[in-house]
PDB file of N, CA and C in Angstrom:
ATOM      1  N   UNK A   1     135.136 -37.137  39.797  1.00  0.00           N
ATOM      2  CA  UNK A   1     135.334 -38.441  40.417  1.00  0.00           C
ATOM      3  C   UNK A   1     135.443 -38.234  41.925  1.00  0.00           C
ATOM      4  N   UNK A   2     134.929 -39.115  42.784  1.00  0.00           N
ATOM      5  CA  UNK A   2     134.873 -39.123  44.124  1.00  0.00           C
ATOM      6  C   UNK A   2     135.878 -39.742  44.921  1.00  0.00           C
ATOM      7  N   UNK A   3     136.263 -39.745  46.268  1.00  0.00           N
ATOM      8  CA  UNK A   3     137.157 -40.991  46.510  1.00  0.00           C
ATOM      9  C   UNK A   3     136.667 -42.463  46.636  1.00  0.00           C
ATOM     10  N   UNK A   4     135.405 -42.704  46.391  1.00  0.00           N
ATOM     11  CA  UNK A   4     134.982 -44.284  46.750  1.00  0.00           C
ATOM     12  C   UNK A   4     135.628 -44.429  44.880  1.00  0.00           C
ATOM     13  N   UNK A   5     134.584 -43.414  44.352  1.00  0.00           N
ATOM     14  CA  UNK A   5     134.926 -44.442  42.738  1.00  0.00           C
ATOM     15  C   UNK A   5     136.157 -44.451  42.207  1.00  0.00           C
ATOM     16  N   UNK A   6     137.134 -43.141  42.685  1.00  0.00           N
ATOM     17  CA  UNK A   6     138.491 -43.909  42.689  1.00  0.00           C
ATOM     18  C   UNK A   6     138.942 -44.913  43.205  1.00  0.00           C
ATOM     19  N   UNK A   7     138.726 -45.183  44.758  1.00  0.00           N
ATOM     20  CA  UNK A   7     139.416 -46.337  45.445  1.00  0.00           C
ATOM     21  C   UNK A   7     138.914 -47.759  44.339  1.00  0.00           C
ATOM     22  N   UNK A   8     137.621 -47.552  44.221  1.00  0.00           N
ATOM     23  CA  UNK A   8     137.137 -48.842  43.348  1.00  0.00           C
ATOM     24  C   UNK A   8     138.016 -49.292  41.818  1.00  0.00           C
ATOM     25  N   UNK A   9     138.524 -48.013  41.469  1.00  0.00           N
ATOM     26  CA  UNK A   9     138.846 -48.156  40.444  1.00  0.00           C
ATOM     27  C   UNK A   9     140.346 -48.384  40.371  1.00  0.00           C
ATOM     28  N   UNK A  10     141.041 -47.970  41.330  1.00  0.00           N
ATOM     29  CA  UNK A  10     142.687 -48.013  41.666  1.00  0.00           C
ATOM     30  C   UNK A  10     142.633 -49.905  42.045  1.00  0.00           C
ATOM     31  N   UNK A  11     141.980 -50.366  43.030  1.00  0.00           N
ATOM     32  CA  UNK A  11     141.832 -51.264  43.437  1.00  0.00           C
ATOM     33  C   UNK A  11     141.538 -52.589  42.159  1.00  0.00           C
ATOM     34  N   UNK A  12     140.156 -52.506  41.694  1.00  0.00           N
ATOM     35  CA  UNK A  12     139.820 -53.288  40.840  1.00  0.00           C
ATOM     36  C   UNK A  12     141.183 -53.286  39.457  1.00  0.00           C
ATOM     37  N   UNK A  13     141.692 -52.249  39.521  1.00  0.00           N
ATOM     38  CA  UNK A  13     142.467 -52.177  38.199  1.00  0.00           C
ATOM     39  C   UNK A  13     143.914 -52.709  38.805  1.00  0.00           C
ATOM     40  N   UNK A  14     144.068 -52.873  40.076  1.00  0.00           N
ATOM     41  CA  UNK A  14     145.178 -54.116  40.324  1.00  0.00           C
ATOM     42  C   UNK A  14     145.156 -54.799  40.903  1.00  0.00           C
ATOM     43  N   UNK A  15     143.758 -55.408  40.945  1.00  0.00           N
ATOM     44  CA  UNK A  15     143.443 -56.830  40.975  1.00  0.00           C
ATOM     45  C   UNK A  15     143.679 -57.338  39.467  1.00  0.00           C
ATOM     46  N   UNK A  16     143.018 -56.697  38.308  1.00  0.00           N
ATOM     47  CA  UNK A  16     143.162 -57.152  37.118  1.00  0.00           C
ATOM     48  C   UNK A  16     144.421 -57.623  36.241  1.00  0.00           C
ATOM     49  N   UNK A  17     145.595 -56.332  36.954  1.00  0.00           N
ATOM     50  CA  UNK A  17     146.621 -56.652  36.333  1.00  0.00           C
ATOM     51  C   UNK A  17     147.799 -57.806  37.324  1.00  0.00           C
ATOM     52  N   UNK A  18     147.097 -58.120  37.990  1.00  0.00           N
ATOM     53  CA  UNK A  18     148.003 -58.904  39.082  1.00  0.00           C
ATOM     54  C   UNK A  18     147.433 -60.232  38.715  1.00  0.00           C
ATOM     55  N   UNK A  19     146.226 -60.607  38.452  1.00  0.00           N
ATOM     56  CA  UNK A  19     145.890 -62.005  37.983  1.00  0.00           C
ATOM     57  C   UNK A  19     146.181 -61.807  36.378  1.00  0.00           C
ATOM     58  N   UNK A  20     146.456 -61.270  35.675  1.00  0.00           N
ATOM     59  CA  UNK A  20     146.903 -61.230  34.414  1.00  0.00           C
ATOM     60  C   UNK A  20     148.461 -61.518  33.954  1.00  0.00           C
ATOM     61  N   UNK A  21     149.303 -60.832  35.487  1.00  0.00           N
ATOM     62  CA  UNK A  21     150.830 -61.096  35.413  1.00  0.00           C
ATOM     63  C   UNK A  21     151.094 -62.570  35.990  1.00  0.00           C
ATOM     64  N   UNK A  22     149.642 -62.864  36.976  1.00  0.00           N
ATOM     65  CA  UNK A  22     149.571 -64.741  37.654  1.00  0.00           C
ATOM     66  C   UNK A  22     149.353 -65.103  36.326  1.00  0.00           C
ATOM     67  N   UNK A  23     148.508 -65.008  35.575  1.00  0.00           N
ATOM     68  CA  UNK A  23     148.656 -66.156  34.109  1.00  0.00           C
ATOM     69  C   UNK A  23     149.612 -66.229  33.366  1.00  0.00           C
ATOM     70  N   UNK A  24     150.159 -64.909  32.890  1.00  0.00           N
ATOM     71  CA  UNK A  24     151.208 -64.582  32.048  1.00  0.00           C
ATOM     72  C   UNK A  24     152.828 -65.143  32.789  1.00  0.00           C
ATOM     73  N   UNK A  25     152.978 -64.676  33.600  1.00  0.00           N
ATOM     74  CA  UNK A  25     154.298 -64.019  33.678  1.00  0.00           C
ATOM     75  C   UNK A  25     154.462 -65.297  35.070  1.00  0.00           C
ATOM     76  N   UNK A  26     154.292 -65.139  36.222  1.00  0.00           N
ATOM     77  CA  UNK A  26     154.785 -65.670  37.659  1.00  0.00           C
ATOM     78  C   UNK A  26     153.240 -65.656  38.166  1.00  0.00           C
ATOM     79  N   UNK A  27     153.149 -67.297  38.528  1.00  0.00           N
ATOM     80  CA  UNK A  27     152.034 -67.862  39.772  1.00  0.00           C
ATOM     81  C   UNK A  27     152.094 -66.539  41.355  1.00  0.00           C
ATOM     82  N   UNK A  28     153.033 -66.290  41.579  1.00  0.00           N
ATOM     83  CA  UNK A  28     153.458 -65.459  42.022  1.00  0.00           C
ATOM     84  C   UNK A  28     152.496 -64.211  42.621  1.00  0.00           C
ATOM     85  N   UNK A  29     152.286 -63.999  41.773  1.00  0.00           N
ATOM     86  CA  UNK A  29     151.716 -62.186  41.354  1.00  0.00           C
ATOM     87  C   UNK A  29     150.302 -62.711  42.173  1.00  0.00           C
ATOM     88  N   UNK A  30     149.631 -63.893  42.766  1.00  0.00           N
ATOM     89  CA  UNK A  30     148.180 -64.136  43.481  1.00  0.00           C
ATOM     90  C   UNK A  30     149.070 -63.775  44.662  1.00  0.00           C
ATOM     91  N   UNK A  31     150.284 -63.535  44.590  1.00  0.00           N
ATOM     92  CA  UNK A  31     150.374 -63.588  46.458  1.00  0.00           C
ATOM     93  C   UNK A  31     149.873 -61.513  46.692  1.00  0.00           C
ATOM     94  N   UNK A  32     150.202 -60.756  45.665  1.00  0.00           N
ATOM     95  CA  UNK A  32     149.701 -59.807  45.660  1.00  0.00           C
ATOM     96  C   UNK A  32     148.596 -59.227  45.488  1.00  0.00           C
ATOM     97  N   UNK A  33     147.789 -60.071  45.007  1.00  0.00           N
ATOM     98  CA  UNK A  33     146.112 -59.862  45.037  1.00  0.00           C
ATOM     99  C   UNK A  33     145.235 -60.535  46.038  1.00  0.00           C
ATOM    100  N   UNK A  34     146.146 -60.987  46.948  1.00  0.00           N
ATOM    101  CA  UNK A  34     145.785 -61.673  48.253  1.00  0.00           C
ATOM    102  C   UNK A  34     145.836 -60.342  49.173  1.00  0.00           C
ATOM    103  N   UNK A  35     146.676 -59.659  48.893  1.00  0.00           N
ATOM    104  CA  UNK A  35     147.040 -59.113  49.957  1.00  0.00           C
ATOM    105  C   UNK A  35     146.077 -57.417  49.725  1.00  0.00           C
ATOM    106  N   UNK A  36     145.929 -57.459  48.515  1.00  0.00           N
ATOM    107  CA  UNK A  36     144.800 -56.389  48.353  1.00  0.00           C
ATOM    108  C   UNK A  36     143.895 -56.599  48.900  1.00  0.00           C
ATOM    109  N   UNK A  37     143.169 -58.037  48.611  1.00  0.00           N
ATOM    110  CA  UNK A  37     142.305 -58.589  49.217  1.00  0.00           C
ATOM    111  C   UNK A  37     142.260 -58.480  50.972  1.00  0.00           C
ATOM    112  N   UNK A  38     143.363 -58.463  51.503  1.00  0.00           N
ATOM    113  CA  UNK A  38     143.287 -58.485  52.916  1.00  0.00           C
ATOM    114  C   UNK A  38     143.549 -57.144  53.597  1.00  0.00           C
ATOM    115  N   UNK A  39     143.790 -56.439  52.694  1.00  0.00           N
ATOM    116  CA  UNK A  39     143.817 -54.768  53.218  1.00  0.00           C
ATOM    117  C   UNK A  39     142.406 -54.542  52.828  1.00  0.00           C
ATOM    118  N   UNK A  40     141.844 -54.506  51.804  1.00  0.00           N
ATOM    119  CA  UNK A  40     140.019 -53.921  51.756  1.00  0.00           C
ATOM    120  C   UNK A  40     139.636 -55.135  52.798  1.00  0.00           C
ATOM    121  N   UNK A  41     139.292 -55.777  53.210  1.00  0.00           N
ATOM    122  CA  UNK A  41     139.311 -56.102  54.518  1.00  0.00           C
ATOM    123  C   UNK A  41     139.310 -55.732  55.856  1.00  0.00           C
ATOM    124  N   UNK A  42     140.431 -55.443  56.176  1.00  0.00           N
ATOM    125  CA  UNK A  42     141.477 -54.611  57.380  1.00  0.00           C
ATOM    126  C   UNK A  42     140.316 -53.545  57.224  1.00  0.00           C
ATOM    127  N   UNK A  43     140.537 -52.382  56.132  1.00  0.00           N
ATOM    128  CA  UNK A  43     140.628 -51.271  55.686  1.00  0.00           C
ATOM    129  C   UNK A  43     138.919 -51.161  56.253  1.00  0.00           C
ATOM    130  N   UNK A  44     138.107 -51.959  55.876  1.00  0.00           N
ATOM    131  CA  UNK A  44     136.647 -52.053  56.077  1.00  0.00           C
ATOM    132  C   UNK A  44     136.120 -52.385  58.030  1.00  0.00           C
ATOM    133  N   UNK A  45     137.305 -52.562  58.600  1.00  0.00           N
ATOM    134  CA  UNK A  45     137.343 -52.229  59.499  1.00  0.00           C
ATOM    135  C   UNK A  45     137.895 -51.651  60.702  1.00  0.00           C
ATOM    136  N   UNK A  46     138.499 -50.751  59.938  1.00  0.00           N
ATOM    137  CA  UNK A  46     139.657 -49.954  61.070  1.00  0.00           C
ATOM    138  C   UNK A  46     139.319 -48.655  60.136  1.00  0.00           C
ATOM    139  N   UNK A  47     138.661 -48.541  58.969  1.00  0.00           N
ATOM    140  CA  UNK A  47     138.798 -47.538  58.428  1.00  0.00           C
ATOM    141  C   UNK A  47     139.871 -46.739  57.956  1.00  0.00           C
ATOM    142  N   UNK A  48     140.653 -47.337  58.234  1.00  0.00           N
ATOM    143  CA  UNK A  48     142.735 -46.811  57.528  1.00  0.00           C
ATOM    144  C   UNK A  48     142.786 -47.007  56.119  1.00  0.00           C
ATOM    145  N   UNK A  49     143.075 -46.010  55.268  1.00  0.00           N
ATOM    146  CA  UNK A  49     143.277 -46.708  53.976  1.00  0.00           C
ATOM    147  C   UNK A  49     144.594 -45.652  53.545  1.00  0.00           C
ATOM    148  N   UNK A  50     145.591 -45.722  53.833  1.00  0.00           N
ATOM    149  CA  UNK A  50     146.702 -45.029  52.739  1.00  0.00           C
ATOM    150  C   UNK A  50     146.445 -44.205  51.525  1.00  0.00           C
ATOM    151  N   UNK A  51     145.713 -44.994  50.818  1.00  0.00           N
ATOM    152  CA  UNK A  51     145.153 -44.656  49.533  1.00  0.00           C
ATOM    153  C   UNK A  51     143.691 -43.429  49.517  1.00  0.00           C
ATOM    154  N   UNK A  52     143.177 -43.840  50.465  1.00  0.00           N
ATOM    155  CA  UNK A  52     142.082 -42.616  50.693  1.00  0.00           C
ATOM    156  C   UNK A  52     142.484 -41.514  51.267  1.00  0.00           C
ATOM    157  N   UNK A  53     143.883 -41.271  51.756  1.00  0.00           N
ATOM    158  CA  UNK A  53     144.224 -40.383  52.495  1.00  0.00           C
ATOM    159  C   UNK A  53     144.818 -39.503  51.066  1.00  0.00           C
ATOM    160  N   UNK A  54     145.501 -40.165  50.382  1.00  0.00           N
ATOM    161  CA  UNK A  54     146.027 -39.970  49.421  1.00  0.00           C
ATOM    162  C   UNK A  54     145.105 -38.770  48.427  1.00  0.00           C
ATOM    163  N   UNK A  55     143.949 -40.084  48.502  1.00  0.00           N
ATOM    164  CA  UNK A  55     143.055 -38.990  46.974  1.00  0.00           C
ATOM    165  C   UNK A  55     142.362 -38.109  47.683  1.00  0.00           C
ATOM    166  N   UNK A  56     142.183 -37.413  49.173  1.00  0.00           N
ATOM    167  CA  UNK A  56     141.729 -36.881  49.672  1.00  0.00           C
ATOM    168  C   UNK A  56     142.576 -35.772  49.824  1.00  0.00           C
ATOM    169  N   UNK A  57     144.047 -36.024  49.986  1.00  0.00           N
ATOM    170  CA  UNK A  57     145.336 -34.973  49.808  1.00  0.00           C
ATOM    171  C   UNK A  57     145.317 -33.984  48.350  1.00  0.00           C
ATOM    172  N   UNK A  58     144.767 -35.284  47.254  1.00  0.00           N
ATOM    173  CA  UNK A  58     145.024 -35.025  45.983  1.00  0.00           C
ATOM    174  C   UNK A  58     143.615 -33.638  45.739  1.00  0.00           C
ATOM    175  N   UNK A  59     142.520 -33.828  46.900  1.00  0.00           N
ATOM    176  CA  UNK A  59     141.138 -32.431  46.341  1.00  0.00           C
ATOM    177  C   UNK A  59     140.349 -33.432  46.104  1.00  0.00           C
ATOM    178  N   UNK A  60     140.501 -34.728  45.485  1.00  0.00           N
ATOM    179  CA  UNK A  60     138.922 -35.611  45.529  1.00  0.00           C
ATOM    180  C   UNK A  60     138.068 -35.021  46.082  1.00  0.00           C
ATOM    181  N   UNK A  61     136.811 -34.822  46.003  1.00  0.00           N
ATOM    182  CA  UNK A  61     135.434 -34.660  46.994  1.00  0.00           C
ATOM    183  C   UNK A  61     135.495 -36.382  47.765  1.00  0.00           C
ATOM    184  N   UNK A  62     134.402 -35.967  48.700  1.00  0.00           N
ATOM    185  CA  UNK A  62     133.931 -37.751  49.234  1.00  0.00           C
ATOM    186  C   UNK A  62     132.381 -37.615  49.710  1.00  0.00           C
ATOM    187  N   UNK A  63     131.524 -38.036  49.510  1.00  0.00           N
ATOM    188  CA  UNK A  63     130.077 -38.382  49.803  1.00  0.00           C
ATOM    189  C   UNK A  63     130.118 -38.509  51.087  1.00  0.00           C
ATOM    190  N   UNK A  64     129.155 -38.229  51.809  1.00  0.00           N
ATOM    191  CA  UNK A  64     128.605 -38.115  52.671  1.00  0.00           C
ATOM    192  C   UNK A  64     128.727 -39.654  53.613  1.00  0.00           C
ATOM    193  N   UNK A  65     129.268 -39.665  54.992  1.00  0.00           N
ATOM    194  CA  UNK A  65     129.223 -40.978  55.567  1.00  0.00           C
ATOM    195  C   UNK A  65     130.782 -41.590  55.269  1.00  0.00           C
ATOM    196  N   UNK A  66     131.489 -40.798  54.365  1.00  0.00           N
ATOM    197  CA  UNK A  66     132.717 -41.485  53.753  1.00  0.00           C
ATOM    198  C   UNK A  66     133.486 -41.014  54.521  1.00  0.00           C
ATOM    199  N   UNK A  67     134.452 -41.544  55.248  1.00  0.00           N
ATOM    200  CA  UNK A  67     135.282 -41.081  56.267  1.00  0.00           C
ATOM    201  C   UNK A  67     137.090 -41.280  56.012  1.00  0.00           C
TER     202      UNK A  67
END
């Protein structure tokens, strides 16, 4: 696994469970998938991601151009 198809997959998998805890549980839980939403954002242009630093700490490889 690479770090893009992790980030995709860390990401998409709490978006899923955050609109699942908005149906279930607390309206609530969109204020946190907003805010994912506005860091891949940010993140797409400042290039900062916490999380990529992370799986890059962890030995991930990263493709070429991936910074």
């Amino acid at each position: 696994m690479t770090v893009e198809r992790a980030i995709l997959l860390t990401v998409g998998g709490l978006i899923i469970v955050t609109v699942l805890l908005a149906v279930t549980v607390n309206i609530n839980w969109l204020w946190l998938t907003g805010l994912l939403g506005a860091h891949l954002v940010q993140a797409s242009f400042t290039g900062m991601c916490p999380v990529v630093m992370m799986f890059k700490r962890m030995g991930l490889p990263s493709k070429p151009g991936f910074t």
